[in-house]
N, C-alpha and C. Protein backbone atom coordinates (compact mmCIF):
# COMPACT_ATOMS: atom_id res chain seq x y z
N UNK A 1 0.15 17.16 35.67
CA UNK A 1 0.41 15.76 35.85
C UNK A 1 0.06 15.06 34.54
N UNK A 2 1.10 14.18 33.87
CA UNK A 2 0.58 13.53 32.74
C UNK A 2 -0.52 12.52 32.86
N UNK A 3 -0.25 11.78 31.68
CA UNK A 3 -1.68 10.51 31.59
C UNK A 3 -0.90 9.44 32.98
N UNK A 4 -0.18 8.93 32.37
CA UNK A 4 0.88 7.64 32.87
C UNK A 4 1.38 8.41 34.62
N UNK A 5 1.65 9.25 35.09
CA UNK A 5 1.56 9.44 36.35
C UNK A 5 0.18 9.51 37.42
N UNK A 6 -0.97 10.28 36.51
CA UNK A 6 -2.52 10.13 36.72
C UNK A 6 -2.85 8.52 36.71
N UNK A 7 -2.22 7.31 35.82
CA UNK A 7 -2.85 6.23 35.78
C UNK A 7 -1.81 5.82 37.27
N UNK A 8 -1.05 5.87 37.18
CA UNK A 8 -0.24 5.19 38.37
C UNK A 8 -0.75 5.36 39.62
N UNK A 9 -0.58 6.84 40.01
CA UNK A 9 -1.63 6.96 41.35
C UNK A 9 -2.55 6.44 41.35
N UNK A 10 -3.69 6.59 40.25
CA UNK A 10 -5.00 5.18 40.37
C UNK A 10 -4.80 4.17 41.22
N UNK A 11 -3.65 3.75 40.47
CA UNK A 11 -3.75 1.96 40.77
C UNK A 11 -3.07 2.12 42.05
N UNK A 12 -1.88 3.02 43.03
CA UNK A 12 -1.38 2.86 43.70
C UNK A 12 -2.70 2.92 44.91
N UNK A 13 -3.58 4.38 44.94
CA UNK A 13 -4.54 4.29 45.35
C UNK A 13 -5.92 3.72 45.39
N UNK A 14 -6.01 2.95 44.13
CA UNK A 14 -7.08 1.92 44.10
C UNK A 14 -7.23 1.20 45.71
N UNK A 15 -8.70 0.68 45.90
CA UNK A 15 -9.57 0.22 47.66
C UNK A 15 -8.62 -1.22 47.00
N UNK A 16 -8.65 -1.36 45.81
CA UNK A 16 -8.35 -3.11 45.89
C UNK A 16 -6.60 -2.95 45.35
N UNK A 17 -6.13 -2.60 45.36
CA UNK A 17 -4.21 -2.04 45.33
C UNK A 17 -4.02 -3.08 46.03
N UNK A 18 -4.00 -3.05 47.34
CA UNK A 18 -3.12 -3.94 48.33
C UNK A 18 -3.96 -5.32 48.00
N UNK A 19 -5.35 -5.56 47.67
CA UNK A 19 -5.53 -7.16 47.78
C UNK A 19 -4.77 -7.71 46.45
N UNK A 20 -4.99 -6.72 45.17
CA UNK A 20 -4.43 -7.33 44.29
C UNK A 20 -3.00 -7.20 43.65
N UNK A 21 -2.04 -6.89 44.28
CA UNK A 21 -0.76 -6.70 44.34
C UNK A 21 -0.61 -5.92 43.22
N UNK A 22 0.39 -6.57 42.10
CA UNK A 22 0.43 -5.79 40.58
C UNK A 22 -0.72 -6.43 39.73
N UNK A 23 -1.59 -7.33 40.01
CA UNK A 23 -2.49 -7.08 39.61
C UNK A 23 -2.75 -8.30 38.06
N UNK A 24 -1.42 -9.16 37.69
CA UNK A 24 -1.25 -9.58 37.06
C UNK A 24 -2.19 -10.68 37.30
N UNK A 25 -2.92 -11.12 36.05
CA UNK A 25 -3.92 -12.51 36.38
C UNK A 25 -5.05 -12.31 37.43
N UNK A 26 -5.03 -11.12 38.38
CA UNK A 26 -5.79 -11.26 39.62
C UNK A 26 -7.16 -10.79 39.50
N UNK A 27 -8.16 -11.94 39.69
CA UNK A 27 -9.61 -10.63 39.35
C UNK A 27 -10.17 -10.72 40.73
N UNK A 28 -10.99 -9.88 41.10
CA UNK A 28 -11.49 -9.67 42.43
C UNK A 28 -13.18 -9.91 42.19
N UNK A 29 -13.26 -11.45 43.09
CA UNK A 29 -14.97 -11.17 42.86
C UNK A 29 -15.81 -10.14 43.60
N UNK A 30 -16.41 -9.47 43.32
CA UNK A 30 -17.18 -8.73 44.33
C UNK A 30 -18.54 -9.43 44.63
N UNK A 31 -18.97 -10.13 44.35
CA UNK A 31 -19.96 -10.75 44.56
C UNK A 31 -21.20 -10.49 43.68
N UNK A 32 -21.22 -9.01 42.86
CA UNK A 32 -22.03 -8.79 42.04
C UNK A 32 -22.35 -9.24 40.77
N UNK A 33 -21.41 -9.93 40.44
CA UNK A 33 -21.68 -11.14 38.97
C UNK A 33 -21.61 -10.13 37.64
N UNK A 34 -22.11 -9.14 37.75
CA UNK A 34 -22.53 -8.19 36.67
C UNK A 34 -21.30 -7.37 36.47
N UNK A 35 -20.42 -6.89 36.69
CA UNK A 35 -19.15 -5.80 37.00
C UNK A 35 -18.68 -5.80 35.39
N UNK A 36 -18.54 -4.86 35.51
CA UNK A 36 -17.93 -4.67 33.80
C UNK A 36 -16.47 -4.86 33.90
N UNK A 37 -15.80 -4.83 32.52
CA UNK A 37 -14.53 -5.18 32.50
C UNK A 37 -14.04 -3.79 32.77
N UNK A 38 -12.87 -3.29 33.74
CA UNK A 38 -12.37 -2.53 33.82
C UNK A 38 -11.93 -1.71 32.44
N UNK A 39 -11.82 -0.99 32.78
CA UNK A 39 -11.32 0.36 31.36
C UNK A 39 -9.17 0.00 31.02
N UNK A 40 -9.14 -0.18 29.84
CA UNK A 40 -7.44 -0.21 29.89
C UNK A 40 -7.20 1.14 30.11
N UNK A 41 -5.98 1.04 30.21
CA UNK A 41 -5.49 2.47 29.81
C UNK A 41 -5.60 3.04 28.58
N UNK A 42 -5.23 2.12 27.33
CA UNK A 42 -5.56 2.87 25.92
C UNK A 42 -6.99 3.43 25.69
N UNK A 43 -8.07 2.34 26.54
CA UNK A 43 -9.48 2.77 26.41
C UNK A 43 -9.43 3.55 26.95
N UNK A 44 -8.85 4.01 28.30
CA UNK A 44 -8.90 5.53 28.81
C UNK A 44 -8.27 6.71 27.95
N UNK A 45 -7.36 6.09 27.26
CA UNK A 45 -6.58 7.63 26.34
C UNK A 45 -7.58 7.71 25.10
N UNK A 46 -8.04 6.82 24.60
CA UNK A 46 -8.92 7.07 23.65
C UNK A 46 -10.08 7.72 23.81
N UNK A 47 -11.04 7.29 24.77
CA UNK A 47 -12.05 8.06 25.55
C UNK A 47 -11.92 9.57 25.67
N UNK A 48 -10.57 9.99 26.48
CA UNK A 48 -10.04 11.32 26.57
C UNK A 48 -9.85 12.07 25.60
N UNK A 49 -9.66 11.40 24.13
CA UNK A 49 -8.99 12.07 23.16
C UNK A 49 -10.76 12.44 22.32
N UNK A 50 -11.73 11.67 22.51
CA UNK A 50 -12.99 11.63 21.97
C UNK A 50 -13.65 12.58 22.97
N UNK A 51 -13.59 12.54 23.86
CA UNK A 51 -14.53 14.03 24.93
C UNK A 51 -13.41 14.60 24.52
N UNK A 52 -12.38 14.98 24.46
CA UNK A 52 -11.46 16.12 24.30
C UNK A 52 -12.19 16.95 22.95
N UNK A 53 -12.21 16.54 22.35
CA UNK A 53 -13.08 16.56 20.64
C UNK A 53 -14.44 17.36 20.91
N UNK A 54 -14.85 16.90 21.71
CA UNK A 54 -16.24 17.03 21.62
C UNK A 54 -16.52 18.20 22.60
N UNK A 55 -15.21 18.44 23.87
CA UNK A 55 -15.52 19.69 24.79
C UNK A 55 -16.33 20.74 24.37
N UNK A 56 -15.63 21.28 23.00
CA UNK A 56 -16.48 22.44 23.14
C UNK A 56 -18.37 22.42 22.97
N UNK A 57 -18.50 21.17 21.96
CA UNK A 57 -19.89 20.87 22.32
C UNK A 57 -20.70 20.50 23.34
N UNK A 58 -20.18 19.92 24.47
CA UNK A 58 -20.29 19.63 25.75
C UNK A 58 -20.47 21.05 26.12
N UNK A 59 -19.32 22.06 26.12
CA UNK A 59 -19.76 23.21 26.89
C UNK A 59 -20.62 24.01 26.62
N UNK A 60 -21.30 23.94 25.35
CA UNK A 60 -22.30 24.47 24.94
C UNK A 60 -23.83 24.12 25.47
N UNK A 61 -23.88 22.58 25.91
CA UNK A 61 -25.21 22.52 26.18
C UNK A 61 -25.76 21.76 27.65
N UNK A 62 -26.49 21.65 28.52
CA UNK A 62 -26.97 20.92 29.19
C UNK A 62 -27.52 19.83 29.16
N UNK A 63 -27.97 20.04 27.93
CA UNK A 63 -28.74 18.17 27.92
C UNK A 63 -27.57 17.91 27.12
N UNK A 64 -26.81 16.18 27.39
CA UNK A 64 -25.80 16.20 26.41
C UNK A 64 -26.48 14.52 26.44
N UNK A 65 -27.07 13.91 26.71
CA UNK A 65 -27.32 12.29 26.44
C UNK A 65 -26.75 12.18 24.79
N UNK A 66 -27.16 13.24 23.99
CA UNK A 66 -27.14 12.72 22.73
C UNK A 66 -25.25 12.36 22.38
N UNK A 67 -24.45 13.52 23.29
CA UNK A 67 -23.26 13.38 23.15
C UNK A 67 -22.93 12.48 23.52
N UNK A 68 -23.17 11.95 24.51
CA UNK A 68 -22.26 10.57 24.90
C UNK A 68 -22.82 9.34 24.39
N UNK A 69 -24.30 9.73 23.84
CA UNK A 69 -24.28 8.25 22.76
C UNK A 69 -23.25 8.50 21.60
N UNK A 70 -22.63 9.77 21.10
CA UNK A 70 -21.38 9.72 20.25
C UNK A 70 -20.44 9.27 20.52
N UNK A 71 -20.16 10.03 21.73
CA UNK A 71 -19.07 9.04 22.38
C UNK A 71 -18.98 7.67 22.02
N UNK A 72 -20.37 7.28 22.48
CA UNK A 72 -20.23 5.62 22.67
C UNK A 72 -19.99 5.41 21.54
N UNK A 73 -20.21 6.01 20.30
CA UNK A 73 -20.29 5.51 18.95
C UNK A 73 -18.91 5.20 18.25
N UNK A 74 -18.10 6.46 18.72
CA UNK A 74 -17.06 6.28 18.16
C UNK A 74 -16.11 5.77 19.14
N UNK A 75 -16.58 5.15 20.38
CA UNK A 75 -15.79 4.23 21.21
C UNK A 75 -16.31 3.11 20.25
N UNK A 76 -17.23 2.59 20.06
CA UNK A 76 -17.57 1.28 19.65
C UNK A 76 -16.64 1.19 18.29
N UNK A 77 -16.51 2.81 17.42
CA UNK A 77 -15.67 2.32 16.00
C UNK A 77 -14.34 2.24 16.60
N UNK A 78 -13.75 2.22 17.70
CA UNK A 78 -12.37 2.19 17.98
C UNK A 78 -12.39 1.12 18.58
N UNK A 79 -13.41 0.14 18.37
CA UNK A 79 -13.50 -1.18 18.94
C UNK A 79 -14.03 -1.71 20.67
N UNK A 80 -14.73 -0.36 21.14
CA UNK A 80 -14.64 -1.09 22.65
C UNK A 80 -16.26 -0.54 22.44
N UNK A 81 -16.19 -1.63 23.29
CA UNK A 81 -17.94 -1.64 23.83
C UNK A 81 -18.47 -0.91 25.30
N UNK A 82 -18.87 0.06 24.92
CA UNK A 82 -19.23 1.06 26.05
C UNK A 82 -20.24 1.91 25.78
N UNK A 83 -21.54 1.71 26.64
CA UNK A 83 -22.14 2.53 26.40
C UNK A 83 -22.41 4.02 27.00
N UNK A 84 -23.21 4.98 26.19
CA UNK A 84 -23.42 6.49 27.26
C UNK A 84 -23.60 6.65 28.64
N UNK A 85 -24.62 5.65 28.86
CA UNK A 85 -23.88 5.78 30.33
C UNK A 85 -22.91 5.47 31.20
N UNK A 86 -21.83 4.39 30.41
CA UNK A 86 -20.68 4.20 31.42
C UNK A 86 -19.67 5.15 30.46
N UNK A 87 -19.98 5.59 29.87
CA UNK A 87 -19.22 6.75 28.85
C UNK A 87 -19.18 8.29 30.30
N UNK A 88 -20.58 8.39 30.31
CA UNK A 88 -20.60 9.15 31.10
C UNK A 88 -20.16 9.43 32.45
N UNK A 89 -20.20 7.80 33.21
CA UNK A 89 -19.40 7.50 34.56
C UNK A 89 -18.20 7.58 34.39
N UNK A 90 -17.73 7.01 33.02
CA UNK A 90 -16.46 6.98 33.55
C UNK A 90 -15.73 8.61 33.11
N UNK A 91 -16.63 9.62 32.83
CA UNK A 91 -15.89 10.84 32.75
C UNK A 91 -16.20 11.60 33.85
N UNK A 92 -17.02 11.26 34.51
CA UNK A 92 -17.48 11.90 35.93
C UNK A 92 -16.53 10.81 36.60
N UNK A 93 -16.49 10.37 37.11
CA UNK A 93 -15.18 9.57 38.14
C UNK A 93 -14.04 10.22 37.80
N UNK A 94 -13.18 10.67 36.07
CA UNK A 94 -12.40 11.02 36.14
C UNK A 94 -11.85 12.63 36.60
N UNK A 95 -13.22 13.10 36.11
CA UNK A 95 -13.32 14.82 36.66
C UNK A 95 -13.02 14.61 38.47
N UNK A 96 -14.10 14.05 39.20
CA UNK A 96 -13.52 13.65 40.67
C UNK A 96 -12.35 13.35 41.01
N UNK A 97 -11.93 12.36 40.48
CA UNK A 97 -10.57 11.84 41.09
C UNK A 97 -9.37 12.82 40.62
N UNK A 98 -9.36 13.73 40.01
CA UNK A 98 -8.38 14.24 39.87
C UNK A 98 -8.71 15.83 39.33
N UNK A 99 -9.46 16.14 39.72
CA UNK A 99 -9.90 17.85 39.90
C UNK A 99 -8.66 18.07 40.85
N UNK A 100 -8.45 19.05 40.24
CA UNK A 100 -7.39 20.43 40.89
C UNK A 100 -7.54 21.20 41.52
């Protein structure tokens, strides 16, 4: 399954899909005040292409905090603000949602 069919199901199956139609202009309060800005899609292909990079060092070790502060690092030089730990959520959500 490519990127762009993987992002589509997301959104078709996203809990908030049906409240927020296509989604244009629509933000959903949850009441938590704090919610981060959702991930684009380019921030998702970029992300992918930076752990893609880094797999084989990932598979090498167990403690990886130090990796995903790289991550974050070279998310931050590609301009987005994210840190290791939502670096890290958001690659564990993506392993879940779409394990084979």
């Amino acid at each position: 399954m490519d990127y762009q069919a993987v992002h589509n199901y997301s959104h078709l199956h996203h809990p908030y899909a049906a409240v927020a139609g296509a989604g244009a202009g629509v933000s959903i309060d949850s009441g938590g005040g704090d919610r981060l800005p959702q991930w684009s899609i380019q921030e998702t292909q970029d992300f992918l292409i930076i752990r893609a990079e880094l797999d084989p060092t990932f598979m090498e070790t167990k403690r990886n905090k130090l990796l995903w502060e790289l991550v974050s690092t070279r998310m931050k030089e590609k301009g987005y603000n994210r840190n290791p730990g939502q670096c890290k959520c958001k690659w564990k959500n993506l392993v879940s949602r779409y394990k084979v």
